[in-house]
Protein backbone atom coordinates (compact mmCIF):
# COMPACT_ATOMS: atom_id res chain seq x y z
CA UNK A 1 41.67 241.80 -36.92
CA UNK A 2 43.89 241.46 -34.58
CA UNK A 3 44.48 237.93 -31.89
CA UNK A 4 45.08 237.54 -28.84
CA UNK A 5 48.16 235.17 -28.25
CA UNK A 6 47.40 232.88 -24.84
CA UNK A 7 49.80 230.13 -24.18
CA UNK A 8 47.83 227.11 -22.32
CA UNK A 9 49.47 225.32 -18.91
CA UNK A 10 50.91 223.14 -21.42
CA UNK A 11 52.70 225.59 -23.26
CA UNK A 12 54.32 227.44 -20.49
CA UNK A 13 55.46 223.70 -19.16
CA UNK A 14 56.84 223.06 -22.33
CA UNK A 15 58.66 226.26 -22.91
CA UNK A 16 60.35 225.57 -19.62
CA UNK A 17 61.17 222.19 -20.16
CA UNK A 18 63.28 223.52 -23.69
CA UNK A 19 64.46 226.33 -21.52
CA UNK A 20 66.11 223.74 -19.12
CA UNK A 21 67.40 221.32 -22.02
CA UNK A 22 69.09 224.01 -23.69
CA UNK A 23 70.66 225.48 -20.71
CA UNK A 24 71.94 221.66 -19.92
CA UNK A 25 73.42 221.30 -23.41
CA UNK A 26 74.73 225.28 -23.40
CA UNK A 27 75.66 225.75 -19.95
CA UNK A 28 74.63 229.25 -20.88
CA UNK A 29 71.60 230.77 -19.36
CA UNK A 30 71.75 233.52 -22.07
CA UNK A 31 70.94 230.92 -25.17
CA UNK A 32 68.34 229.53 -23.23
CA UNK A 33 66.80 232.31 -22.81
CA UNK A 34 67.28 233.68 -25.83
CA UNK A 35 66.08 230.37 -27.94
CA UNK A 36 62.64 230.69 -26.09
CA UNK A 37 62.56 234.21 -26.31
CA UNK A 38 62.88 233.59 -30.50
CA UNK A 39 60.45 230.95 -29.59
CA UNK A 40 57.50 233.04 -28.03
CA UNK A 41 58.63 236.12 -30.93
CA UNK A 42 57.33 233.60 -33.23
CA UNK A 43 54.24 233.04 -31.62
CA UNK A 44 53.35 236.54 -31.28
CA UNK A 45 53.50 237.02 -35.19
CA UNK A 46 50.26 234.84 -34.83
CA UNK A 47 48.30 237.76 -33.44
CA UNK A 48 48.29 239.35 -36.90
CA UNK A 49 49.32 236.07 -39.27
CA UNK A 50 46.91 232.79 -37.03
CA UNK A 51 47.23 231.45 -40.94
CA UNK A 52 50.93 231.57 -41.09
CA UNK A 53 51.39 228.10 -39.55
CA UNK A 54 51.89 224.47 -41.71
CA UNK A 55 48.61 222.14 -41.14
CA UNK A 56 49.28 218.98 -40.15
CA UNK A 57 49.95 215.54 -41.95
CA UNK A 58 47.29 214.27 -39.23
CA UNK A 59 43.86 214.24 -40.22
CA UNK A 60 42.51 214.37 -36.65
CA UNK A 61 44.19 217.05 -35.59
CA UNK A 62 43.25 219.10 -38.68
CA UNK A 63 39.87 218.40 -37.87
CA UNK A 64 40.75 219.86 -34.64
CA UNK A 65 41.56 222.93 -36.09
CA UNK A 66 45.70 223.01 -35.08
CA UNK A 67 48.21 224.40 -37.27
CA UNK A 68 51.92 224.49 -36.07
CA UNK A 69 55.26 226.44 -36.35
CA UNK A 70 58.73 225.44 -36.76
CA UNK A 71 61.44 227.65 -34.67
CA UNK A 72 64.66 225.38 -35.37
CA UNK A 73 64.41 221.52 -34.52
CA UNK A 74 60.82 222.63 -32.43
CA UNK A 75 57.72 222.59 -33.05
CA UNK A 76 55.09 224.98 -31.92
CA UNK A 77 51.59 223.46 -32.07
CA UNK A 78 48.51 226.08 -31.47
CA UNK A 79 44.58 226.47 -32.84
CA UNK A 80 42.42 229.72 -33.34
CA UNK A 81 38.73 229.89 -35.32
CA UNK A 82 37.92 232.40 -37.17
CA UNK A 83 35.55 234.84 -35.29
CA UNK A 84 37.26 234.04 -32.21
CA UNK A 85 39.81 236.98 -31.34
CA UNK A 86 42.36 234.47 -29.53
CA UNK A 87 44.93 231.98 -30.94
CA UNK A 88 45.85 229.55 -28.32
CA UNK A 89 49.40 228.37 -28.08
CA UNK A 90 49.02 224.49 -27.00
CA UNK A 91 52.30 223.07 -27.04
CA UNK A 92 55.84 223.08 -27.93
CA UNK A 93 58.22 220.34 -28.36
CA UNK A 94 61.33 219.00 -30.21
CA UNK A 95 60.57 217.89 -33.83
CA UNK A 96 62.44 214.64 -33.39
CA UNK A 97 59.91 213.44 -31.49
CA UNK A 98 56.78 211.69 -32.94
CA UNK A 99 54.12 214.80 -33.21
CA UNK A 100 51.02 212.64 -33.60
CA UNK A 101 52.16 210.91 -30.11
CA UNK A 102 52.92 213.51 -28.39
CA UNK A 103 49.68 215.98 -29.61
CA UNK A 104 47.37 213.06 -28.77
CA UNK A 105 47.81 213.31 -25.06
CA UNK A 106 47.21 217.52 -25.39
CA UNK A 107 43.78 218.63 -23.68
């Protein structure tokens, strides 16, 4: 079976926010572009591998069925069930930052 891969409001936000930060570091709209492009490359490998991502050292959001990748020093936070034909990209952020924090104020 093949998933669909749909990034929530969330996601896009947050892909634009690293977009910006990089390009502030870089000063080089190529490597920002590039980073998220490796970023969203990643999450498309979830429309043929949804298992491929770590579970969580968070109980709660285990039991809310999200799994995560890790491009680099970010995180990429996203849920599918099986039976449903769509895994849904829910955020993305730098790993630095507290993930149980930061997933607790995702809708």
């Amino acid at each position: 079976m093949r998933y669909n891969v749909l990034m929530t409001e969330t996601a896009i936000s947050d892909f634009k926010k690293i977009a910006r930060d990089i390009l502030d570091i870089s000063k080089n709209i190529d490597t920002a572009v590039k980073f998220v492009t490796e970023m969203k490359a990643e999450c498309n490998r979830l429309a043929d591998f949804p298992q491929s991502g770590a579970l969580p050292n968070d109980r709660n959001l285990v039991c809310q069925g999200y799994r995560f990748l890790v491009h680099k020093e970010y995180l990429i936070f996203y849920t599918y069930e099986d039976g449903d034909d769509t895994v849904y990209v829910k955020a993305a952020f730098n790993a630095k930052l507290d993930y149980k924090r930061v997933m607790r104020t995702i809708k």
